[in-house]
C-alpha atoms as a PDB file:
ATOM      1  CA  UNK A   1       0.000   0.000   0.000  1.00  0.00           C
ATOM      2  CA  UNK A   2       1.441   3.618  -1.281  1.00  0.00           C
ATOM      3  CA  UNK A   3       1.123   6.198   1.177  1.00  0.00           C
ATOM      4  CA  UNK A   4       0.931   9.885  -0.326  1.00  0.00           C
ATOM      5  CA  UNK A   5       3.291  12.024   1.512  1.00  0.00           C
ATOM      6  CA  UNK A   6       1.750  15.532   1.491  1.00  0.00           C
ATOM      7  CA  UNK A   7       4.103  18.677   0.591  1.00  0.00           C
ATOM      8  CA  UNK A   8       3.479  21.757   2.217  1.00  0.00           C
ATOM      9  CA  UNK A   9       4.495  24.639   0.628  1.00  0.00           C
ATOM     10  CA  UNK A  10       6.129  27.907   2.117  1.00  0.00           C
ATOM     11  CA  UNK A  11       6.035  31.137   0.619  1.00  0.00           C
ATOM     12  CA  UNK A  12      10.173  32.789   0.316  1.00  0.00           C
ATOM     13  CA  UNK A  13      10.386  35.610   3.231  1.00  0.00           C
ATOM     14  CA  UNK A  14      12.165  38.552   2.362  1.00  0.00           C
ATOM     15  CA  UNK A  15      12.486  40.811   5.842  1.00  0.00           C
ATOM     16  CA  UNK A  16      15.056  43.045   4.139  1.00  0.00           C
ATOM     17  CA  UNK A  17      12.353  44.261   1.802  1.00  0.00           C
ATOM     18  CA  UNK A  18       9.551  44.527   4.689  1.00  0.00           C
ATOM     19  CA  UNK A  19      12.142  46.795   6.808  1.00  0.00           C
ATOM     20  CA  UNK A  20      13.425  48.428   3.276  1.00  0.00           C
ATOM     21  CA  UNK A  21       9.468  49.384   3.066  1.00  0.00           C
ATOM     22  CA  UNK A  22       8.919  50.317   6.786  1.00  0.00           C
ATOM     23  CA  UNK A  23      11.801  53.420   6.483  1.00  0.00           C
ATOM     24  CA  UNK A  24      10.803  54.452   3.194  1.00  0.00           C
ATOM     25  CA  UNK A  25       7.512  54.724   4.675  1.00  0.00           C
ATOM     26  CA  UNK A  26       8.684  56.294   7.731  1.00  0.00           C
ATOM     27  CA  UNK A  27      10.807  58.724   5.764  1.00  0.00           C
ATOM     28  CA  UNK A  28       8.013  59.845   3.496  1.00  0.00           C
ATOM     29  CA  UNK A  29       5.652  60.703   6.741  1.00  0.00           C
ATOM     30  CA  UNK A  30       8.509  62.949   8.198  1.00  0.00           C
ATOM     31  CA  UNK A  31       9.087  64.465   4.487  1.00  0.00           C
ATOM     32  CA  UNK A  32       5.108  65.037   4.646  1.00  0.00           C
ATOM     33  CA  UNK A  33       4.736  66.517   7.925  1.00  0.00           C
ATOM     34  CA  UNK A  34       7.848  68.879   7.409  1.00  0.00           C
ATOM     35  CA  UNK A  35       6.062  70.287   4.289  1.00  0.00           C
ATOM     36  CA  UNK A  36       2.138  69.983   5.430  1.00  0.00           C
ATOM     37  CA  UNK A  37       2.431  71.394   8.403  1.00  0.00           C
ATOM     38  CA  UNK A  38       5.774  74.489   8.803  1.00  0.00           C
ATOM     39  CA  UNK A  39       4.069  77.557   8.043  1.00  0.00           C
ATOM     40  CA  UNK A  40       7.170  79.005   6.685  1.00  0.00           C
ATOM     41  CA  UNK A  41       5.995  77.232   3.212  1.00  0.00           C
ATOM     42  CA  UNK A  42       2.950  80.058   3.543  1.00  0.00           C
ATOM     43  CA  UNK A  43       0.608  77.565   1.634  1.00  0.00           C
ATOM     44  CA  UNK A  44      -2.372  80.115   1.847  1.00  0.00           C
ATOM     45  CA  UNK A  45      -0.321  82.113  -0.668  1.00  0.00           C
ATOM     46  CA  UNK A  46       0.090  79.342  -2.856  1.00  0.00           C
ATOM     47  CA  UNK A  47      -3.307  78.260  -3.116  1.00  0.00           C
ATOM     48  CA  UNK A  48      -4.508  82.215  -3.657  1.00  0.00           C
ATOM     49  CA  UNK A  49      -1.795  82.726  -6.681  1.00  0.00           C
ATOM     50  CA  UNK A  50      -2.034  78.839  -7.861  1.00  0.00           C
ATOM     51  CA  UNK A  51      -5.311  79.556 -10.414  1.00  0.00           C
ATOM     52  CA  UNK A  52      -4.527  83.379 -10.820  1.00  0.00           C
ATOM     53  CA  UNK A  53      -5.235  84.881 -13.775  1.00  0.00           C
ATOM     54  CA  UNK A  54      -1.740  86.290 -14.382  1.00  0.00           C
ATOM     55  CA  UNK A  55      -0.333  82.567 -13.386  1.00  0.00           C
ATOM     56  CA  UNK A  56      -2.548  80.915 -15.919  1.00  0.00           C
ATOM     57  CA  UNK A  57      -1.691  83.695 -18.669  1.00  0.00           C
ATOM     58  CA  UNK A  58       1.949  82.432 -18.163  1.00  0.00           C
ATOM     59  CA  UNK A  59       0.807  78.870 -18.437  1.00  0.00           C
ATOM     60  CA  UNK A  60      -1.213  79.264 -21.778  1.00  0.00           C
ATOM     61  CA  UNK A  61       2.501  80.984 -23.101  1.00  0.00           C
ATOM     62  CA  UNK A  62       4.518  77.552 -21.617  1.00  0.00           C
ATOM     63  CA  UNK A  63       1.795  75.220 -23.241  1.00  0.00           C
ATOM     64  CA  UNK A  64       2.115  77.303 -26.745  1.00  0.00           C
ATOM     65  CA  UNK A  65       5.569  77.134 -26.410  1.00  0.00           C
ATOM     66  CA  UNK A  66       5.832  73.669 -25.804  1.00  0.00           C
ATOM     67  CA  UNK A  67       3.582  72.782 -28.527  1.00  0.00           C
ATOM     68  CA  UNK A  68       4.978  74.624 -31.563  1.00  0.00           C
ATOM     69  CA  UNK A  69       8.608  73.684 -30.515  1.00  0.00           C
ATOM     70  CA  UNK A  70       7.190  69.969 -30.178  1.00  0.00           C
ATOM     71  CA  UNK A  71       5.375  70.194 -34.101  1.00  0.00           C
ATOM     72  CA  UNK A  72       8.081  71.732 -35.453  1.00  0.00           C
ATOM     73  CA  UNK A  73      11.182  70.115 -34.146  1.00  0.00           C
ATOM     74  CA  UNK A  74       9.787  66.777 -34.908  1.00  0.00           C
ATOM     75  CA  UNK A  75       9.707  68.482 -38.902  1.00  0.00           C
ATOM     76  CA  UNK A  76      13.011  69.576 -38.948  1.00  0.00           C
ATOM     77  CA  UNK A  77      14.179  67.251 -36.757  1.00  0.00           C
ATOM     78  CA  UNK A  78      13.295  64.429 -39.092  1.00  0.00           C
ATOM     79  CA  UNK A  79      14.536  65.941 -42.168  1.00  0.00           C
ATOM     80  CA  UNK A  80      17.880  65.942 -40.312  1.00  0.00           C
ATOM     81  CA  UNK A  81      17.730  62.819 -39.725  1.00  0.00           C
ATOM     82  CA  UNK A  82      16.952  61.408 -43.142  1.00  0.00           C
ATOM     83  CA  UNK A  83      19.403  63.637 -44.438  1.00  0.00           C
ATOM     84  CA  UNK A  84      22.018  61.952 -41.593  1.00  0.00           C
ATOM     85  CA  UNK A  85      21.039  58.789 -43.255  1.00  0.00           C
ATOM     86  CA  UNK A  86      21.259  59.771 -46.724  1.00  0.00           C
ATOM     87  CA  UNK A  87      24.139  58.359 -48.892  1.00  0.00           C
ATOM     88  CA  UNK A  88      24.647  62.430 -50.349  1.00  0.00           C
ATOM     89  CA  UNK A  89      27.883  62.834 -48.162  1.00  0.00           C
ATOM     90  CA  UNK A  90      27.016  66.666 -49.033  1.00  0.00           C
ATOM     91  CA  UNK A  91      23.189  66.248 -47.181  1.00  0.00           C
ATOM     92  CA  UNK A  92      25.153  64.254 -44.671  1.00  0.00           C
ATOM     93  CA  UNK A  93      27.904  66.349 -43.586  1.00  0.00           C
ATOM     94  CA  UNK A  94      25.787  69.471 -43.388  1.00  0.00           C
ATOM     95  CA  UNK A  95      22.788  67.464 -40.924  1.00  0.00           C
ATOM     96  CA  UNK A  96      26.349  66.672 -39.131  1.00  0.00           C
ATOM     97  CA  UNK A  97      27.312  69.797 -38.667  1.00  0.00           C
ATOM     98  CA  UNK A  98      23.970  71.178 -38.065  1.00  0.00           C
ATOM     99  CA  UNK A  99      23.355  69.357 -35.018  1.00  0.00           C
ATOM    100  CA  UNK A 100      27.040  69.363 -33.329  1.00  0.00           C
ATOM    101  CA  UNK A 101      26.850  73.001 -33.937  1.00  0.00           C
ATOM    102  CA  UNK A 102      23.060  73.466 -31.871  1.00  0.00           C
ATOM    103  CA  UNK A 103      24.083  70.205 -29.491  1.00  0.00           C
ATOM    104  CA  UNK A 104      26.822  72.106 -28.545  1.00  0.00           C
ATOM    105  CA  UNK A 105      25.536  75.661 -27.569  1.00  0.00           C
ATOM    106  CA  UNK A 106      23.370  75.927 -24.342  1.00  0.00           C
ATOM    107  CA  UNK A 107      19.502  77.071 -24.581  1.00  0.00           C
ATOM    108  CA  UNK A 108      20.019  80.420 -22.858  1.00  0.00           C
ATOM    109  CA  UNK A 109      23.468  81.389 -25.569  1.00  0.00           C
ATOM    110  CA  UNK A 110      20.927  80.398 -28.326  1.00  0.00           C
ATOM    111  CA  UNK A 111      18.111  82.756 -27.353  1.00  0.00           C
ATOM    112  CA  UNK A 112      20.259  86.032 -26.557  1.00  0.00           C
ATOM    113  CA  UNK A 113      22.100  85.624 -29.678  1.00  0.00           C
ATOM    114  CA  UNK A 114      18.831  85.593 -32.008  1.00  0.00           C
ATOM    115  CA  UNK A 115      17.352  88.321 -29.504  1.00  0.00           C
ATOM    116  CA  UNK A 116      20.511  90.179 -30.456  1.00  0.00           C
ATOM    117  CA  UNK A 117      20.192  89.281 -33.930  1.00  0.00           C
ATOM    118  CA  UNK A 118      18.685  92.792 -35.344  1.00  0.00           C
ATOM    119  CA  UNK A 119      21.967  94.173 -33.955  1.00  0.00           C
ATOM    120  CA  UNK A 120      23.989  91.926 -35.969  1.00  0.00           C
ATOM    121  CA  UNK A 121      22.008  92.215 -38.949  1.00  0.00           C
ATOM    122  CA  UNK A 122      19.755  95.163 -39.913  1.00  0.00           C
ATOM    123  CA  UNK A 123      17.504  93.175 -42.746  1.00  0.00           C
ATOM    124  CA  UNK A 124      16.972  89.647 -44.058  1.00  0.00           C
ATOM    125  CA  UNK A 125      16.795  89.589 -48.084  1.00  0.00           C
ATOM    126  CA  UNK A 126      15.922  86.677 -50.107  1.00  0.00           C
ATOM    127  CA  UNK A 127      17.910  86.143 -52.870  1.00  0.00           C
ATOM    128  CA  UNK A 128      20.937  84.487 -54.815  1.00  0.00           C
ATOM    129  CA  UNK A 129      24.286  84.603 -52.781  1.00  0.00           C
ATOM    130  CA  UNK A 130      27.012  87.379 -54.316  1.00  0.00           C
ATOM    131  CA  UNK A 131      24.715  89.005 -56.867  1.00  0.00           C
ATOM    132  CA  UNK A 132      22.829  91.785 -56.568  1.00  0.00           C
ATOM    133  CA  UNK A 133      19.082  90.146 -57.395  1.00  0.00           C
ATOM    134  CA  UNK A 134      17.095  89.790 -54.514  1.00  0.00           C
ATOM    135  CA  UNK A 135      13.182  89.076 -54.187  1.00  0.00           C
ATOM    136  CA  UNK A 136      12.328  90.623 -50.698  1.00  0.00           C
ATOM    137  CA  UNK A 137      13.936  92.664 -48.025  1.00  0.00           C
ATOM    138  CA  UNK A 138      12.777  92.393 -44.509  1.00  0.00           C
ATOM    139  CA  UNK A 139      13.955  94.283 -41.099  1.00  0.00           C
ATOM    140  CA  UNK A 140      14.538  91.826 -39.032  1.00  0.00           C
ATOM    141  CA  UNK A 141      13.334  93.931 -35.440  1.00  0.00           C
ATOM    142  CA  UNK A 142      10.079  93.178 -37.468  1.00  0.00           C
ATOM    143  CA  UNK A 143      10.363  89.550 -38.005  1.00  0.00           C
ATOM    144  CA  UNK A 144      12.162  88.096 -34.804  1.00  0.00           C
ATOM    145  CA  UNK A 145       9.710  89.321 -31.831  1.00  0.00           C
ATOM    146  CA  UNK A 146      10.006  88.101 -28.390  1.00  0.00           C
ATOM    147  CA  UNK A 147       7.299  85.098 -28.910  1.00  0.00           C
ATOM    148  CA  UNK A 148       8.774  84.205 -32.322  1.00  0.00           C
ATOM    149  CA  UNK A 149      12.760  84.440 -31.190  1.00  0.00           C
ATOM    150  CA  UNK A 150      11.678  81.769 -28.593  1.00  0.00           C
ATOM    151  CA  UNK A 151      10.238  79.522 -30.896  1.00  0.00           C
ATOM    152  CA  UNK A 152      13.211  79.575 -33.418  1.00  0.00           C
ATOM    153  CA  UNK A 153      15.523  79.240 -30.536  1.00  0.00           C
ATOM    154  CA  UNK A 154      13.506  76.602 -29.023  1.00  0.00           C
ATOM    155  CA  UNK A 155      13.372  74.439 -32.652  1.00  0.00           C
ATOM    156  CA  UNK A 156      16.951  74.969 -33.521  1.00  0.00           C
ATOM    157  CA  UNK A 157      18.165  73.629 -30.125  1.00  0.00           C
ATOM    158  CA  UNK A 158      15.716  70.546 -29.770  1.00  0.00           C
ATOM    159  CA  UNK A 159      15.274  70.084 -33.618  1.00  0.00           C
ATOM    160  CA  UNK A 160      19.223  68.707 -33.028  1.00  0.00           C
ATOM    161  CA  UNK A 161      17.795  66.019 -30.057  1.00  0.00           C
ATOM    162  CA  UNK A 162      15.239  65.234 -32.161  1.00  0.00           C
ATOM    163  CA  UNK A 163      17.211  64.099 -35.289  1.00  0.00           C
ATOM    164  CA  UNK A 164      19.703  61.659 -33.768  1.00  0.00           C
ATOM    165  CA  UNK A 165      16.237  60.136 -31.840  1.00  0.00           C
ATOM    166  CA  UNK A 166      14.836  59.474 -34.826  1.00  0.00           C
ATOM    167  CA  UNK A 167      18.111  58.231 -36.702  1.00  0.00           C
ATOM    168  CA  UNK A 168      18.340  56.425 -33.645  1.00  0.00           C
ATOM    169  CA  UNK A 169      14.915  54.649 -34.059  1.00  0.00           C
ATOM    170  CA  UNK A 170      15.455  53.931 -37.924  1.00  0.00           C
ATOM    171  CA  UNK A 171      18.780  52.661 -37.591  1.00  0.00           C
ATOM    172  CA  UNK A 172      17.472  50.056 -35.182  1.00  0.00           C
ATOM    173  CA  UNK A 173      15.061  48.638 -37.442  1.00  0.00           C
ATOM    174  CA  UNK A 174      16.612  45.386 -39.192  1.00  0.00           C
ATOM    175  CA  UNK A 175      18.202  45.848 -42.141  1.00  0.00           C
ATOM    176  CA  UNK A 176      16.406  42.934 -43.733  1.00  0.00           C
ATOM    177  CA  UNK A 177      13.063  45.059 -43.279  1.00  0.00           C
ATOM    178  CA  UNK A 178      14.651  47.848 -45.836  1.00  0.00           C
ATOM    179  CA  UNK A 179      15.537  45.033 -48.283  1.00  0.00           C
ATOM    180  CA  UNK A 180      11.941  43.311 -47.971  1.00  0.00           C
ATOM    181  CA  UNK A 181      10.543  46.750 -48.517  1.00  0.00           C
ATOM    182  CA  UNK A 182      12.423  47.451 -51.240  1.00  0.00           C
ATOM    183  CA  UNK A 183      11.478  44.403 -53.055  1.00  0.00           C
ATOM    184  CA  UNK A 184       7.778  44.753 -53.041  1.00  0.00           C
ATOM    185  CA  UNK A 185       8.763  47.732 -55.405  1.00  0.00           C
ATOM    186  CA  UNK A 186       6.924  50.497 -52.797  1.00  0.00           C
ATOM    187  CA  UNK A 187       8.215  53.968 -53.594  1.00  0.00           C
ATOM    188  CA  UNK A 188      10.856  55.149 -51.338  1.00  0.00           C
ATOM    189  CA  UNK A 189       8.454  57.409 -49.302  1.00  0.00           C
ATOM    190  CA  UNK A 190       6.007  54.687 -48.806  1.00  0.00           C
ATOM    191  CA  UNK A 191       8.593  52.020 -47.881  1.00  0.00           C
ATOM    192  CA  UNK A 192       9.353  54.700 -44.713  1.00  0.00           C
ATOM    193  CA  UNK A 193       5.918  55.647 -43.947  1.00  0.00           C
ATOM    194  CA  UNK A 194       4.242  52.089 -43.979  1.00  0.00           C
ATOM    195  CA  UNK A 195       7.115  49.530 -43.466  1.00  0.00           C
ATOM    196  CA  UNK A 196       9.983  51.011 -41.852  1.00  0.00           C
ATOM    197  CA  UNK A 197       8.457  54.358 -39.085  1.00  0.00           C
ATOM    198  CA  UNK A 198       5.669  51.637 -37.429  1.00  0.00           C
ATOM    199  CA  UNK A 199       8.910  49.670 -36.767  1.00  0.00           C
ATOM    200  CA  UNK A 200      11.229  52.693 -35.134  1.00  0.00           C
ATOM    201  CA  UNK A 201       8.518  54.187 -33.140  1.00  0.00           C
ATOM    202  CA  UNK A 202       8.810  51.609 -30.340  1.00  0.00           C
ATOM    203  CA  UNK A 203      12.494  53.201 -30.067  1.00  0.00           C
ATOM    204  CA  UNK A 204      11.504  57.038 -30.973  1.00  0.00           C
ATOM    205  CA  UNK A 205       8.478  57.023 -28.592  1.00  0.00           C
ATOM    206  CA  UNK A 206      10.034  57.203 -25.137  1.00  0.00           C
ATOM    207  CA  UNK A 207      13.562  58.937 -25.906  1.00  0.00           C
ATOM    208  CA  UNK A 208      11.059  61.585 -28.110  1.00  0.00           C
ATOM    209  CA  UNK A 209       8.603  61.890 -25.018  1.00  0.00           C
ATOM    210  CA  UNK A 210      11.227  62.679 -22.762  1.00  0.00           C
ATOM    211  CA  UNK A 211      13.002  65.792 -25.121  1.00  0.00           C
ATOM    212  CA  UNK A 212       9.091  66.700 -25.104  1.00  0.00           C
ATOM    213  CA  UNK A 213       8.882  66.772 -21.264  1.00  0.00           C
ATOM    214  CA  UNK A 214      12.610  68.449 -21.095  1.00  0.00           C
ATOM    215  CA  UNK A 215      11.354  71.028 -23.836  1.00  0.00           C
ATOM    216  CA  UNK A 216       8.151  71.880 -21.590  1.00  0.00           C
ATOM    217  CA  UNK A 217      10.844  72.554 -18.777  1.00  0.00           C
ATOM    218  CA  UNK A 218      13.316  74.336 -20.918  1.00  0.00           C
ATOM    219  CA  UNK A 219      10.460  76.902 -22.015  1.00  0.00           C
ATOM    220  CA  UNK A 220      11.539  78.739 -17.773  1.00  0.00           C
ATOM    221  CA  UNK A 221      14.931  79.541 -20.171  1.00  0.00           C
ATOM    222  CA  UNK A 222      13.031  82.256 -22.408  1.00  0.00           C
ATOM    223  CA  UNK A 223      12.553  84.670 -19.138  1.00  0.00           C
ATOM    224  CA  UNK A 224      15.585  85.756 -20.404  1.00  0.00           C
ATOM    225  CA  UNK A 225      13.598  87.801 -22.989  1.00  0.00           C
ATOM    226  CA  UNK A 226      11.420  89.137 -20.997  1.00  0.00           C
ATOM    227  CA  UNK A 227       8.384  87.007 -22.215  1.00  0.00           C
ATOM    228  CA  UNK A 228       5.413  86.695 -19.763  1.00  0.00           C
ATOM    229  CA  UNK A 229       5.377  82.338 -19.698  1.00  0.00           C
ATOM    230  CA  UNK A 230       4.956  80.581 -16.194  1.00  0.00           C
ATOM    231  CA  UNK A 231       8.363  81.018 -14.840  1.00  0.00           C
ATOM    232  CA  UNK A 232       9.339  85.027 -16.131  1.00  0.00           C
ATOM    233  CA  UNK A 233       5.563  85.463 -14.625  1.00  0.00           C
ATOM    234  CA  UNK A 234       6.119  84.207 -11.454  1.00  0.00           C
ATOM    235  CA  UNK A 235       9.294  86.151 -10.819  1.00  0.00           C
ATOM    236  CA  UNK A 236       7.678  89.383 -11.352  1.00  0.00           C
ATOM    237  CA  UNK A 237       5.398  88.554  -8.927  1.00  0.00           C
ATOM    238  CA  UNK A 238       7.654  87.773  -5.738  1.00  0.00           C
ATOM    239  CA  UNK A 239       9.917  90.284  -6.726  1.00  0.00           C
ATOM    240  CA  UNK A 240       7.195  92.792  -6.264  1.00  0.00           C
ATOM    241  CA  UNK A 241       5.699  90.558  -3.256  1.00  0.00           C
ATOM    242  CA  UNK A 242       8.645  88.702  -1.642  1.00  0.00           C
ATOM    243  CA  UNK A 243       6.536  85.803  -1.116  1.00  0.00           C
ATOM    244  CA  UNK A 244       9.742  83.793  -2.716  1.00  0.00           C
ATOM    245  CA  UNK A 245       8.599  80.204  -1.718  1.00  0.00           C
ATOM    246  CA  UNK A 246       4.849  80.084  -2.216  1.00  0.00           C
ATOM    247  CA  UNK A 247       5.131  81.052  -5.619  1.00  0.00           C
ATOM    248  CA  UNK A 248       8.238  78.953  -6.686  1.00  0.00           C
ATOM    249  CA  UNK A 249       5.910  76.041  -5.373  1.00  0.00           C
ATOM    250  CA  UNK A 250       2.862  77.379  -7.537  1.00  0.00           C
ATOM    251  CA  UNK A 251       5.629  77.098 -10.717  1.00  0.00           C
ATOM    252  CA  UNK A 252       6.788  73.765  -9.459  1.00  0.00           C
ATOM    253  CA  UNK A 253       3.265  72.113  -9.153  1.00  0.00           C
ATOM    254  CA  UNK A 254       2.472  73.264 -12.957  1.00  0.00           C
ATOM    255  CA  UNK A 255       5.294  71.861 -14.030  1.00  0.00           C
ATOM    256  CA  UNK A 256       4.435  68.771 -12.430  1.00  0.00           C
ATOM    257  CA  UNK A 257       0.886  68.825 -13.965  1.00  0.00           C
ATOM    258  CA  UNK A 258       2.316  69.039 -17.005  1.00  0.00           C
ATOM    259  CA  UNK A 259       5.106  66.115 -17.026  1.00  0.00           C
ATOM    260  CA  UNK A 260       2.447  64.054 -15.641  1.00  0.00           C
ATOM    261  CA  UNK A 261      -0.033  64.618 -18.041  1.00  0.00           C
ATOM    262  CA  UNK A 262       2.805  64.397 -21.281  1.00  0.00           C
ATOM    263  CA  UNK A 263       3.866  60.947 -19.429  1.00  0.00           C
ATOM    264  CA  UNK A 264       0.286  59.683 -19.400  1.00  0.00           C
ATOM    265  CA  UNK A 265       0.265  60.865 -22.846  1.00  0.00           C
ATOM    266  CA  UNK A 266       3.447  58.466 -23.509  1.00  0.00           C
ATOM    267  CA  UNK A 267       1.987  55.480 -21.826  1.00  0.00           C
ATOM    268  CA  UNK A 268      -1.189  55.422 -23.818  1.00  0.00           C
ATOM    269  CA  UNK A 269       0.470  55.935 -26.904  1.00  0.00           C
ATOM    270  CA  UNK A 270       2.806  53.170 -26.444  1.00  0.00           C
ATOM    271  CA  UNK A 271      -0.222  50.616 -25.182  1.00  0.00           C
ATOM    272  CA  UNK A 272      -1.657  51.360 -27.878  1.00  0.00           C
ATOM    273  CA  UNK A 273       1.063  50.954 -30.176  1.00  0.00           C
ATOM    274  CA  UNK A 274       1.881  47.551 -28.095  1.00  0.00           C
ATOM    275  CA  UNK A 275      -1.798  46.356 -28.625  1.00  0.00           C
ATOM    276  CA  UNK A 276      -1.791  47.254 -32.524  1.00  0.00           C
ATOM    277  CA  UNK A 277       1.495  44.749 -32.807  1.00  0.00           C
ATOM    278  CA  UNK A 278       0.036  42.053 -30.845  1.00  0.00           C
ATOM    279  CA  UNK A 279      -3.601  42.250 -33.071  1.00  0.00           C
ATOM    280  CA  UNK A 280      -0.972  42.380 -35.973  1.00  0.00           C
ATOM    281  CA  UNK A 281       1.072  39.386 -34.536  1.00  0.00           C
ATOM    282  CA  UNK A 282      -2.266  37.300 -34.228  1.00  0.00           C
ATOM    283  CA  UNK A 283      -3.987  38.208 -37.482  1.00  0.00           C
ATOM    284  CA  UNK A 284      -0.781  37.046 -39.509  1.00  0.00           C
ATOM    285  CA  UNK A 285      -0.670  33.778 -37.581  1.00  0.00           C
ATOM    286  CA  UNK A 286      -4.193  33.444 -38.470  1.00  0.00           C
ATOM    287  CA  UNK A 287      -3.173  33.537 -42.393  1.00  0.00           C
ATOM    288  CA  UNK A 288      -0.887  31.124 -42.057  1.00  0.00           C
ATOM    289  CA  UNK A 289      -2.378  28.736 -40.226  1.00  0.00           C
ATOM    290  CA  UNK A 290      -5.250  29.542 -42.796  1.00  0.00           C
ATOM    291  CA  UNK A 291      -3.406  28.999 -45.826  1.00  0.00           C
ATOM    292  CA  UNK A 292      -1.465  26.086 -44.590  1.00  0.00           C
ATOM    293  CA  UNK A 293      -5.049  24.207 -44.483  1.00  0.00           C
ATOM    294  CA  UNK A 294      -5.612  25.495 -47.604  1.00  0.00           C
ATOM    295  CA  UNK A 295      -3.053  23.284 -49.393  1.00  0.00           C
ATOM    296  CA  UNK A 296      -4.001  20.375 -51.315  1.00  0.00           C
ATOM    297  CA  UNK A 297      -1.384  17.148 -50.808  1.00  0.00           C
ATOM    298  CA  UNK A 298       0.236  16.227 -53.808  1.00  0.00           C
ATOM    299  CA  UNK A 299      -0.467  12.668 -54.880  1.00  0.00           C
ATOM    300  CA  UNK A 300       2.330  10.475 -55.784  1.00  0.00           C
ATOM    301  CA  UNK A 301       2.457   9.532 -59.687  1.00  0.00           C
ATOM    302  CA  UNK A 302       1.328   5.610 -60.316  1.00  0.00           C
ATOM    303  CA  UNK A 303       3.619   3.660 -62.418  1.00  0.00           C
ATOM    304  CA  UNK A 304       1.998   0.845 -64.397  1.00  0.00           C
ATOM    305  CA  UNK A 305       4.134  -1.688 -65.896  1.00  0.00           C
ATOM    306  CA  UNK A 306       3.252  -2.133 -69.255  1.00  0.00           C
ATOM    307  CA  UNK A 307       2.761  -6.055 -71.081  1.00  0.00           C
END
């Protein structure tokens, strides 16, 4: 007779991580009560500026800021980068260039310079180089305004970022992909647009999300001309007030509202794209397996001997 020995199983301890968790609890309630509760934070100021007029003004210049830098650094950005993967070693060396030149120079350098740039140039003309035939004449204190010279300087600096992120992301597709594209006889464009950018995004997304967050941030960098965004805006107000701390904190919390709600962006873009590969993964299986029933056996050829 067999007699069934019974096996008791015993879940692994780990008190290392229940003490690891009991101080980073601990510490978080002493971070908590040191901010709730000293009065030297003055959070009465900070909620009556937090949904000021003035503060949201300043917020509605970030978010502008942030957007058209986003659209149009992703534009020239990506025409940077195809030119960095061109075989033109002309296109190539200038993209190069371009974005050593703009990955090299800090924000703030980039923005006084084109502030400056009336004083170094008096009017912009359109026309061919070392001839005298030109088709317009601008002054540029006209064209490069405080709004516009922080969108320029804001594109030429992350527009740089941007490119090797997206030569990044094509360069890790497989190289068999561009040689299966290219023999289904697809234009060039097409090939990138329908084979070759659904593949790089899952390597652009979250490197290009994060210059977006860092470019929402770098926006506190145009005080510097004296435009009225969040961070300019809430200087002028404690330097008239003194209230230093309060509104610093009022800045701080928009700028977390606004990395929070570009990084939920991020993660429902990327489930998304996750869940459009996987219905793509099963519907091709599907085929095959489809097509695989689909096949008639070949029947062996009968040889009859002939009398």
């Amino acid at each position: 007779m067999k007699t069934t020995a019974t096996i008791k199983v015993v879940p692994a301890r780990y008190p290392m991580r229940t003490v690891g968790a009991i101080v980073a609890l601990f510490v978080l309630a002493a971070i908590i009560q040191s901010v709730a509760f000293n009065p030297r934070w003055e959070w009465g100021v900070f909620a009556r500026w937090f949904f000021d007029p003035v503060i949201l003004s300043g917020l509605g210049q970030t978010l502008l800021l942030t957007l058209i830098g986003t659209l149009l650094s992703v534009v020239l950005g990506g025409l940077l980068a195809l030119a960095r993967l061109s075989s033109s070693w002309l296109l190539n060396s200038l993209a190069w260039g371009y974005i050593w030149l703009f990955r090299s120079l800090p924000l703030i350098v980039v923005l006084i310079i084109l502030y400056n740039f009336s004083y170094l140039y008096d009017t912009l003309a359109i026309g061919i180089p070392f001839t005298a035939i030109q088709w317009g004449r601008f002054e540029t204190i006209n064209v490069l305004g405080q709004f516009s010279t922080a969108v320029v300087g804001l594109t030429l600096v992350q527009s740089a970022y941007t490119a090797e992120i997206i030569r990044g992301g094509f360069l890790g597709v497989d190289h068999g992909q561009y040689e299966a594209a290219a023999a289904l006889g697809l234009p060039a464009w097409r090939r990138t647009l329908r084979i070759i950018l659904p593949q790089a995004l899952r390597t652009i997304l979250p490197a290009g999300f994060n210059e977006i967050i860092s470019l929402a941030k770098g926006t506190a960098m145009v005080y510097v001309l004296a435009m009225p965004e969040l961070f300019y805006t809430i200087q002028m107000i404690y330097n008239r007030t003194q209230e230093v701390i309060p509104l610093l904190m009022v800045g701080a919390v928009w700028y977390l509202v606004i990395t929070s709600v570009l990084s939920l962006i991020q993660h429902l873009v990327e489930r998304a794209l996750a869940r459009s590969e996987r219905r793509s993964a099963i519907n091709t299986a599907r085929v095959s397996r489809t097509a695989k029933r689909r096949q008639v056996p070949q029947q062996e050829a009968i040889h009859v001997p002939l009398a």
